[in-house]
Protein backbone atom coordinates (compact mmCIF):
# COMPACT_ATOMS: atom_id res chain seq x y z
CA UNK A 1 -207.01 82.34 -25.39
CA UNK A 2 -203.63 82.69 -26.98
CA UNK A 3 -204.77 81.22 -30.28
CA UNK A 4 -207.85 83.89 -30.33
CA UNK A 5 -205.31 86.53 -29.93
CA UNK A 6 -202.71 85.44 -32.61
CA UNK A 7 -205.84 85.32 -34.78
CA UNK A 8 -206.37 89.03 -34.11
CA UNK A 9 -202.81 89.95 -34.73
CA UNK A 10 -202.93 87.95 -37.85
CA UNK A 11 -206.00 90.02 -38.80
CA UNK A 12 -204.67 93.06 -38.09
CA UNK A 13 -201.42 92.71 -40.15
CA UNK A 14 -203.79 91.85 -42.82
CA UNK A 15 -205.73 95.06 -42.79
CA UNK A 16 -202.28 96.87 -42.31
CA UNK A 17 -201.35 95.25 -45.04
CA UNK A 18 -204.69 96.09 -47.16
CA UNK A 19 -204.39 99.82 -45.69
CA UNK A 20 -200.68 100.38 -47.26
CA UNK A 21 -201.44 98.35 -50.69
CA UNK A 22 -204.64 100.81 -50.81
CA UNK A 23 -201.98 104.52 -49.93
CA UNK A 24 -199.70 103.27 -52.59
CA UNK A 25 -202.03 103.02 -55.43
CA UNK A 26 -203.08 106.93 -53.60
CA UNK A 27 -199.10 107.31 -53.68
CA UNK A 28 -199.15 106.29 -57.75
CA UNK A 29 -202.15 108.67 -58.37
CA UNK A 30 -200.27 111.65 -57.26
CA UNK A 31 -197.09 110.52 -58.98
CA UNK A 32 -198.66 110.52 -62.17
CA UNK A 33 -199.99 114.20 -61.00
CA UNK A 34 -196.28 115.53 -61.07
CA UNK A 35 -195.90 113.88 -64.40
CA UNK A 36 -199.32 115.29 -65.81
CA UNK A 37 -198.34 118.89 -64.23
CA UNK A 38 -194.82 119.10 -65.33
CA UNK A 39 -193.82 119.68 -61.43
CA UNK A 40 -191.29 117.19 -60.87
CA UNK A 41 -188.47 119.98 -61.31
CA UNK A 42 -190.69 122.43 -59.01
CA UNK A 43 -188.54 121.59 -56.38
CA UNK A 44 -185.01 121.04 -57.23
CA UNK A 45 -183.02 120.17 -54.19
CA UNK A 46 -183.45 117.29 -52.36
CA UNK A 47 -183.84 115.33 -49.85
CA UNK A 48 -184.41 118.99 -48.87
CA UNK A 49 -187.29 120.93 -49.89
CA UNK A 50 -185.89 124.68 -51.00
CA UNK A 51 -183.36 124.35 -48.33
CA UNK A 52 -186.02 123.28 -45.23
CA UNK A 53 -186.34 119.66 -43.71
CA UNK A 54 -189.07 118.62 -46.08
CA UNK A 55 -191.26 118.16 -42.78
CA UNK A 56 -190.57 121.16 -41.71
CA UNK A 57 -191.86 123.42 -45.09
CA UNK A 58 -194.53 126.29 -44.92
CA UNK A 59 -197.79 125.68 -45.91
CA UNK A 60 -197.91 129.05 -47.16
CA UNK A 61 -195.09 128.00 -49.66
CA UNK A 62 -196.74 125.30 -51.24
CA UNK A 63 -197.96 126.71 -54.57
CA UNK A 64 -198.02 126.24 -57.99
CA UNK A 65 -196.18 123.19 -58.90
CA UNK A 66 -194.60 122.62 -55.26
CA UNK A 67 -197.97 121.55 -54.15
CA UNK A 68 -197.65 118.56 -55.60
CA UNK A 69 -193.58 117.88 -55.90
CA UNK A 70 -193.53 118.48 -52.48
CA UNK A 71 -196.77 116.56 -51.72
CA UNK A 72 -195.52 113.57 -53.47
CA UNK A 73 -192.68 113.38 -51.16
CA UNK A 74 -194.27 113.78 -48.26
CA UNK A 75 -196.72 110.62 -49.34
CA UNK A 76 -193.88 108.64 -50.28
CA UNK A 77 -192.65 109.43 -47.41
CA UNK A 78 -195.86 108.38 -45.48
CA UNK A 79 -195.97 105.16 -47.28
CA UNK A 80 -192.23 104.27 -46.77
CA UNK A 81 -192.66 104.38 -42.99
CA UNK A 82 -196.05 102.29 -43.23
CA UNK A 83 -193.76 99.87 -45.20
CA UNK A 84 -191.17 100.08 -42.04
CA UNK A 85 -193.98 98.94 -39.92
CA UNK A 86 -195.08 96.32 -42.07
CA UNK A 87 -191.86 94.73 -42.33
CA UNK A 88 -191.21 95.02 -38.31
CA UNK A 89 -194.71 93.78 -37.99
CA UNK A 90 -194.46 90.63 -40.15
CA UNK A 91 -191.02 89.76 -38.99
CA UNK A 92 -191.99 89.87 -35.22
CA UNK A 93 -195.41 88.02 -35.77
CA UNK A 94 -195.67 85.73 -38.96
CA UNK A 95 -194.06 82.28 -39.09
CA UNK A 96 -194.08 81.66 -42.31
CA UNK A 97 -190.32 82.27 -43.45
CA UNK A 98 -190.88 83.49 -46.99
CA UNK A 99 -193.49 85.95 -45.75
CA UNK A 100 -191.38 87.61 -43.64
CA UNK A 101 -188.60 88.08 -46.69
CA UNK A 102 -191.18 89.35 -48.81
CA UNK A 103 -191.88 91.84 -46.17
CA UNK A 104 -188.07 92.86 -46.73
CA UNK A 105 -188.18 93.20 -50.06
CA UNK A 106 -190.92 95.45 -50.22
CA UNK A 107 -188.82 97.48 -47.69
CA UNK A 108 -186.20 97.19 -49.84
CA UNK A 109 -188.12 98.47 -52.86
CA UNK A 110 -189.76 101.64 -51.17
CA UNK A 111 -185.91 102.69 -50.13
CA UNK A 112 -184.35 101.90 -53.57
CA UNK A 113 -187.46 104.08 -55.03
CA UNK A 114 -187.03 106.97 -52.29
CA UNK A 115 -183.12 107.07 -53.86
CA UNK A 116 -184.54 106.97 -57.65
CA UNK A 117 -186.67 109.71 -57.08
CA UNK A 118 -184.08 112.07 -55.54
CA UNK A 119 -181.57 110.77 -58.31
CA UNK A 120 -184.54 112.01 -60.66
CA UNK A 121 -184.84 115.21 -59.48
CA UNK A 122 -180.13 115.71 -58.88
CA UNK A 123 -179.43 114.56 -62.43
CA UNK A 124 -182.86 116.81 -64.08
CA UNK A 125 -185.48 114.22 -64.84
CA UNK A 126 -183.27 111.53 -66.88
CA UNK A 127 -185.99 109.09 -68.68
CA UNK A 128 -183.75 106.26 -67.79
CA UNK A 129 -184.06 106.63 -64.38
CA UNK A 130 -187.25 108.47 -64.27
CA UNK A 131 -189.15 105.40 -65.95
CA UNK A 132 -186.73 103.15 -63.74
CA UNK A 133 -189.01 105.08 -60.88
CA UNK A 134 -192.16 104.30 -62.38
CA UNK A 135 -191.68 100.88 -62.94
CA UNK A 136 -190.22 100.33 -59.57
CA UNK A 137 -193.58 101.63 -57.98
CA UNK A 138 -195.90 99.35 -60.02
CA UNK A 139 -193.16 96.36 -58.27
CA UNK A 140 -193.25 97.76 -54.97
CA UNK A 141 -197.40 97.81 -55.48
CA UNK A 142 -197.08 94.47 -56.51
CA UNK A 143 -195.57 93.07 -53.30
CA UNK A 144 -197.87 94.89 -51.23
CA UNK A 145 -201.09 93.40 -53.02
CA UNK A 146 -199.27 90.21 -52.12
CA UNK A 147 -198.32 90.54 -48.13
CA UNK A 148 -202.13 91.32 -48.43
CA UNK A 149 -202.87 88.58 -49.44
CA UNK A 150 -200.64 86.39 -48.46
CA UNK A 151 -201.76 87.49 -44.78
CA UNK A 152 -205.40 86.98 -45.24
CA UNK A 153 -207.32 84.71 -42.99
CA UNK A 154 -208.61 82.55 -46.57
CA UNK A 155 -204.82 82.79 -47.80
CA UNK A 156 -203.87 80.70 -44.22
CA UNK A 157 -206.81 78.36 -44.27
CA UNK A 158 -206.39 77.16 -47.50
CA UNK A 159 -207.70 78.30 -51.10
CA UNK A 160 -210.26 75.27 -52.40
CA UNK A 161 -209.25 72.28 -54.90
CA UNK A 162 -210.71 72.85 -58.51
CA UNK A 163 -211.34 69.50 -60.51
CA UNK A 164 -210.58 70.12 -64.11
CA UNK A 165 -210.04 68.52 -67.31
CA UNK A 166 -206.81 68.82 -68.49
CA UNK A 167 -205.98 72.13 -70.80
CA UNK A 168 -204.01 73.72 -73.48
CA UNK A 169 -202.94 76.19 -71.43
CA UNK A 170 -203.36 76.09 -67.78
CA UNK A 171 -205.42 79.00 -66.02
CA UNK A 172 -202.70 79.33 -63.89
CA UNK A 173 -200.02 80.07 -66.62
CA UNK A 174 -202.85 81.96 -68.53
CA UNK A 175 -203.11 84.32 -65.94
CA UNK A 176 -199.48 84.76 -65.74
CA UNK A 177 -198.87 85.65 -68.72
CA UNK A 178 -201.68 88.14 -68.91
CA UNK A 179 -200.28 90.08 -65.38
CA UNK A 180 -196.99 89.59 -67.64
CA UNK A 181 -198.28 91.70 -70.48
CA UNK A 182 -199.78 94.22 -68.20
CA UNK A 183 -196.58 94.56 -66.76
CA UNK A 184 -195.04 95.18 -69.80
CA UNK A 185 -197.45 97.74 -71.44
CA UNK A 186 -196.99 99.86 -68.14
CA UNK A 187 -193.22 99.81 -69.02
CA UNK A 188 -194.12 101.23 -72.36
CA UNK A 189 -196.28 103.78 -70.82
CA UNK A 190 -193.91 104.72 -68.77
CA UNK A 191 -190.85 105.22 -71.04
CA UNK A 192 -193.61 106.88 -72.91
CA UNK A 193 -194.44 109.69 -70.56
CA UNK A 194 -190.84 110.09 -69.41
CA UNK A 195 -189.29 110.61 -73.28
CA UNK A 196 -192.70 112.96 -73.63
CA UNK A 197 -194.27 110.67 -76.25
CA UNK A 198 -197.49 111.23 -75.60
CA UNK A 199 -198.91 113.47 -78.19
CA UNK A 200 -196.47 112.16 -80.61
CA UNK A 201 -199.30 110.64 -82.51
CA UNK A 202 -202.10 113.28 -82.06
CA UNK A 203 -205.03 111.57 -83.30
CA UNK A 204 -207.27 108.49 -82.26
CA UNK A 205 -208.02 105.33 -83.23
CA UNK A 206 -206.30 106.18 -86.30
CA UNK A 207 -202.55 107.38 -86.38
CA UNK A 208 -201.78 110.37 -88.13
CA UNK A 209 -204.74 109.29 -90.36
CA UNK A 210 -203.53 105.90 -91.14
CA UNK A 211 -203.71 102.21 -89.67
CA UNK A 212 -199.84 102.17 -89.48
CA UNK A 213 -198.43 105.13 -89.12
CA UNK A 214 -195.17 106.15 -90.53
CA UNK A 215 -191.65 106.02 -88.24
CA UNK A 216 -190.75 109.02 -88.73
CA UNK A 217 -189.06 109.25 -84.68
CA UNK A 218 -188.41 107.58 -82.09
CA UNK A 219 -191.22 109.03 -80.55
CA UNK A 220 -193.51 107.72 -83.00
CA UNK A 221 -192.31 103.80 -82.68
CA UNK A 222 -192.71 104.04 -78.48
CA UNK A 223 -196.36 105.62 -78.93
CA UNK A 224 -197.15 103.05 -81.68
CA UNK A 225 -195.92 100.24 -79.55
CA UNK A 226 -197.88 101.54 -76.28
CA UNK A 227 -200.86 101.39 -78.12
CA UNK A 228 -200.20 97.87 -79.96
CA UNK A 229 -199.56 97.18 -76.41
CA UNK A 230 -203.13 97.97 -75.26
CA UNK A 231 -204.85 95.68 -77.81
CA UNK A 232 -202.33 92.69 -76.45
CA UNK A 233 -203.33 93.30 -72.87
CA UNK A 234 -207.04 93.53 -73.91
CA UNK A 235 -206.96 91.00 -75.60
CA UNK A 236 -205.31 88.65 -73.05
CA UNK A 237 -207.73 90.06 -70.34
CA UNK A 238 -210.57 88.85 -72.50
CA UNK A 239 -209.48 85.77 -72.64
CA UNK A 240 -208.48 85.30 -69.00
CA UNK A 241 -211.94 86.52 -68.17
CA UNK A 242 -213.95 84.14 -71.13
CA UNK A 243 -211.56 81.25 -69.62
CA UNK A 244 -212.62 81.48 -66.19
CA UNK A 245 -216.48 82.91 -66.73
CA UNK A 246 -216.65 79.32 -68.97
CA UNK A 247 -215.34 77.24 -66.72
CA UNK A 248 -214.97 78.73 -62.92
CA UNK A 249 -217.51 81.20 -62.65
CA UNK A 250 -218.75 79.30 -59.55
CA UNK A 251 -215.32 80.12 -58.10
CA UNK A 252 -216.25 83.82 -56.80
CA UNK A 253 -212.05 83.69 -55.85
CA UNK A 254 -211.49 83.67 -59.10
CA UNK A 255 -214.69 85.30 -60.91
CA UNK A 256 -214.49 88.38 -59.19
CA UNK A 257 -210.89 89.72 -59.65
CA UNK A 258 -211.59 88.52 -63.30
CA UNK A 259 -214.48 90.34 -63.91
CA UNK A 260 -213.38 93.88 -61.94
CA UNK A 261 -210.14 93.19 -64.48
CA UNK A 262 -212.32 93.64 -67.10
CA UNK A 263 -214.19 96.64 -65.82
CA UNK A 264 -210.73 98.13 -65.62
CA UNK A 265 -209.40 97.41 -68.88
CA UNK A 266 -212.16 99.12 -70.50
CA UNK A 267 -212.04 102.16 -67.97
CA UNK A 268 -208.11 102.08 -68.99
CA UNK A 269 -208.67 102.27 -73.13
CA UNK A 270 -211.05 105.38 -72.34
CA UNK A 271 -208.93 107.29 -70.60
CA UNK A 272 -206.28 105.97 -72.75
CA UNK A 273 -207.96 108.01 -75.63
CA UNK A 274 -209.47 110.76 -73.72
CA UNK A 275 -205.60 111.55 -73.06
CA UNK A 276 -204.89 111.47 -76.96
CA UNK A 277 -207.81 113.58 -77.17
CA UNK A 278 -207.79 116.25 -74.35
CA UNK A 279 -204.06 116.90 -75.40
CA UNK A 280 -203.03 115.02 -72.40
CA UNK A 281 -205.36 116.80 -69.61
CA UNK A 282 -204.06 116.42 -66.25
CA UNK A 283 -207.21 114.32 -64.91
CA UNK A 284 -207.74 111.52 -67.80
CA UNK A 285 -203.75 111.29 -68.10
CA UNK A 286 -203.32 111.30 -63.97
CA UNK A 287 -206.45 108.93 -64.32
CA UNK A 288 -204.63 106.34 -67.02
CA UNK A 289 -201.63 106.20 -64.59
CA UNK A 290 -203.80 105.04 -61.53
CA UNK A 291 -205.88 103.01 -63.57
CA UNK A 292 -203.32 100.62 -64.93
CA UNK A 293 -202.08 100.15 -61.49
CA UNK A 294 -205.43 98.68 -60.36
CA UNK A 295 -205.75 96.63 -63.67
CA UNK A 296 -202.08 95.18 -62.73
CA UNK A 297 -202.85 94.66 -59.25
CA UNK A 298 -205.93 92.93 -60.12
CA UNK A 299 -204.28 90.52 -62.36
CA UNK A 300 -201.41 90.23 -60.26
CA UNK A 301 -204.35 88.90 -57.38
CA UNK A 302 -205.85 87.00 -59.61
CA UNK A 303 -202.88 84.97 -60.57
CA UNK A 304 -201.63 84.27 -57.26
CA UNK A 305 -205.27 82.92 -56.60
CA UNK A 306 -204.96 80.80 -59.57
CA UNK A 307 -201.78 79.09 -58.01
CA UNK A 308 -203.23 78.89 -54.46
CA UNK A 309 -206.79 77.10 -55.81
CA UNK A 310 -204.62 74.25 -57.08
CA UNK A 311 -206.53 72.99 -59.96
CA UNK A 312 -206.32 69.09 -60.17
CA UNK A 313 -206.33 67.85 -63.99
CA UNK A 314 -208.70 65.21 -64.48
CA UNK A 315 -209.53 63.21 -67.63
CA UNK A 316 -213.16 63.95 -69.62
CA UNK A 317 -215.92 62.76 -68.51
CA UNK A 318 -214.41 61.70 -65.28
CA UNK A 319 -217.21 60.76 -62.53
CA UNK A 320 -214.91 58.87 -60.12
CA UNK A 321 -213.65 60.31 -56.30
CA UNK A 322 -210.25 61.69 -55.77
């Protein structure tokens, strides 16, 4: 009886887990919505809201750009106290050690990026410490993809064995290094939005009419480099995705993350130029944000998959046991 019920708490730390990975990526969204709508200096005190305990603010008061300064703190602030009970949760009932410090990290992170976002607001939107704030989220999303997963029933029984011939580069370390450029090109975007870089080249594919466009700002080099940034990341997802649809496509572990990567990446590069297009709209800019989340969660999954199916090198045409 009191293994049944440990299962069930394990399972439901799991879905707790699953529910606050899923509210920050909601959290992200609406972050990117106070970037899109210029509201981040809407409200301009904090951690009080014009003066009121931000719990405590009218309804009737939340207009214009308020709605959603004021609504982004109060689903940061949702999320931060769904991270408190993850932490307390994981602590009290998982036994695995490193688990239970990865809970505290992501607690860490979600206070560090509570601070960072008042600090944006006190010293007038620096882009230091503004795109500090955005890359800190993507992080803190990070770790909560992996207490989910790390706290799934399959995580705990064991991933399977692949048998593999030996490779150039491993999938394991090919993965990594694609959630590693993903990583990256969100830094870029994010220094980009925060030094207001967006429009700086106003036309795509080309840039101001050329291949290569000329330097002519600083502006100019970040935009350039965000998009020679998207063709590295699209690239490496294609090949992550050709590596494993090759050779483990019978590994639905690995096949599926993989393949919803893909999906992403293309969704990504569209709204990526409806942005350039639209003159940075707030729903294919708001969209681009969110969207490059999910394609660096999904690698992120992926990878850690990659690890866990330990894939056992093996030479060619090897028909013996192991």
């Amino acid at each position: 009886m009191s293994s049944v019920y440990e299962e069930g708490e394990n399972v439901g730390l799991h879905r707790f887990a699953l529910f606050t990975a899923s509210c920050t990526v909601f959290l992200i969204f609406v972050g990117g919505l106070v970037t899109s709508t210029e509201s981040g200096l809407s409200v301009p005190d904090w951690p009080t809201t014009y003066g009121w305990n931000m719990f405590t603010f009218p309804l009737s008061k939340w207009v214009g750009g308020i709605f959603y300064e004021h609504g982004h703190r109060l689903v940061a602030s949702f999320v931060g106290f769904l991270t408190v009970i993850l932490a307390i949760w994981t602590w009290l009932k998982e036994k695995r050690r490193w688990v239970r410090w990865l809970s505290a990290s992501a607690l860490a992170a979600v206070i560090l990026q509570g601070v960072l976002g008042g600090l944006t607001v006190l010293f007038l939107l620096p882009a230091p410490i503004s795109t500090l704030h955005a890359c800190l989220a993507q992080t803190f999303f990070c770790l909560t993809i992996s207490l989910a997963l790390f706290t799934s029933p399959g995580w705990k029984r064991g991933l399977p064995v692949i048998k593999r011939e030996a490779e150039s580069i491993s999938l394991q370390t090919l993965c990594a290094m694609t959630t590693g450029a993903i990583y990256l090109q969100l830094i870029l975007g994010a220094l980009m939005r925060h030094t207001n870089a967006g429009l700086a080249i106003p036309d795509f594919p080309l840039a101001f009419g050329r291949i290569i466009p000329p330097f002519t700002s600083d502006k100019v080099v970040i935009h350039f480099a965000h998009r020679m940034g998207a063709v590295i990341v699209a690239a490496m997802i294609v090949w992550t995705f050709s590596r494993i649809a090759r050779f483990y496509s019978d590994y639905r572990l690995l096949y599926r993350p993989a393949m919803t990567m893909l999906v992403l990446v293309c969704i990504q590069l569209t709204l990526g130029a409806l942005t350039v297009w639209t003159a940075k709209a707030v729903t294919p800019t708001t969209a681009h944000v969110a969207t490059g989340a999910l394609v660096l969660g999904t690698s992120l999954l992926l990878t850690l998959r990659a690890y866990g199916m330990v894939v056992v090198k093996v030479p060619a045409n090897f028909r013996g046991a192991l």
